[in-house]
Protein backbone atom coordinates (compact mmCIF):
# COMPACT_ATOMS: atom_id res chain seq x y z
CA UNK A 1 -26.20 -7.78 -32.46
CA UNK A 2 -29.10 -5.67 -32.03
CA UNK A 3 -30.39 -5.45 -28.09
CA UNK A 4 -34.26 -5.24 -27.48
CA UNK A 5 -35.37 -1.99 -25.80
CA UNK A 6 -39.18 -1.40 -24.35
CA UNK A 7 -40.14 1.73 -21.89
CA UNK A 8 -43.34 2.04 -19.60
CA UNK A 9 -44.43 4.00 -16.88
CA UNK A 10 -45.43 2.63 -13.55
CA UNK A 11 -48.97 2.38 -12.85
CA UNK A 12 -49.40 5.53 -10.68
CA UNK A 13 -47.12 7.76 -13.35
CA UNK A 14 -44.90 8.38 -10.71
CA UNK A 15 -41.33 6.03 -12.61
CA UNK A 16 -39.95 5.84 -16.33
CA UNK A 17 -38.82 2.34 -16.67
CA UNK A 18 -36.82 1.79 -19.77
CA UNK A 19 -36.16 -2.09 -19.55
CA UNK A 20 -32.57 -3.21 -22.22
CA UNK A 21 -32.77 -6.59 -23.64
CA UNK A 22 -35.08 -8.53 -22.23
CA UNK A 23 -35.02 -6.97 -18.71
CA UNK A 24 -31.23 -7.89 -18.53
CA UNK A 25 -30.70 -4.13 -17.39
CA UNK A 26 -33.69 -1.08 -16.09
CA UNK A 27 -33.02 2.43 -15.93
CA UNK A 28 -35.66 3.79 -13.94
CA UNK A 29 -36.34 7.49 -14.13
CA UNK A 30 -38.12 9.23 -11.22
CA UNK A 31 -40.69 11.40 -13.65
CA UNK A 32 -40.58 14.67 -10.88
CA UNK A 33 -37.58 14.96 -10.14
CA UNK A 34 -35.58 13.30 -13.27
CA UNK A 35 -33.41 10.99 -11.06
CA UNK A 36 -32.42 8.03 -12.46
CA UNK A 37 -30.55 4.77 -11.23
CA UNK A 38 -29.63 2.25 -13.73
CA UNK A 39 -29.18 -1.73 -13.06
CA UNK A 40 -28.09 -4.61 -14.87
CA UNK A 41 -27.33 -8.27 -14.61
CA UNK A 42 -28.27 -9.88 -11.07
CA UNK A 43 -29.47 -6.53 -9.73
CA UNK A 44 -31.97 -6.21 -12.41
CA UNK A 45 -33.30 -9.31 -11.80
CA UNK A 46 -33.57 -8.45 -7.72
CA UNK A 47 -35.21 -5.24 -8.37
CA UNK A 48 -37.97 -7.06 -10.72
CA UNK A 49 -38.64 -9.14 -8.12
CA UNK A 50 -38.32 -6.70 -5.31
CA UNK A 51 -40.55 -4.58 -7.28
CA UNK A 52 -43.08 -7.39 -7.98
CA UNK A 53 -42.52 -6.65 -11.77
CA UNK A 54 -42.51 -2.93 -10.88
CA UNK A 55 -46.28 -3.52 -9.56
CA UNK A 56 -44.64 -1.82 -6.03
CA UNK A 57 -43.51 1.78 -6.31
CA UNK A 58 -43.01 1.54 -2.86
CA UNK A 59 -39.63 -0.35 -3.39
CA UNK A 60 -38.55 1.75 -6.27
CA UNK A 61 -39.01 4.61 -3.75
CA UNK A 62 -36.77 3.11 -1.38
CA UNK A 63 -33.96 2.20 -3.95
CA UNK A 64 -34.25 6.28 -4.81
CA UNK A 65 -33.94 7.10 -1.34
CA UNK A 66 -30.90 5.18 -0.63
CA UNK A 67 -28.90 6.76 -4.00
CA UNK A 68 -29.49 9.69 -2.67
CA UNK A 69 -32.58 10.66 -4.62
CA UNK A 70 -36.30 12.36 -3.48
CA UNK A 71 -38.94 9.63 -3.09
């Protein structure tokens, strides 16, 4: 089984998004400070939508703040 991988980088170059299988899991990769969180399932889904397919950093920012990361 081979699982579909595709990476971009959030309109103001500010998040690595590396999206596995068809968005059923994001690892998003804050690009100044190197964290990352990593989703999957149900909570991929939420944080596409939360994220307006990733249009709104502002989100990501908050889901880095509350693991703990700089925003």
């Amino acid at each position: 089984m081979t699982t579909s991988t595709a990476t971009f980088v959030t309109e103001d170059n500010k998040y690595h998004i590396e999206v596995l299988g068809n968005g059923w899991a994001y690892s998003v990769t804050d690009q100044r400070t190197g964290n990352n969180f990593f989703l999957q399932d149900h909570d991929a889904e939420l944080l596409q939508r939360e994220t307006d397919d990733f249009a709104c950093t502002g989100a990501l920012d908050l889901y880095m703040e509350a693991l703990g990361g700089e925003a």
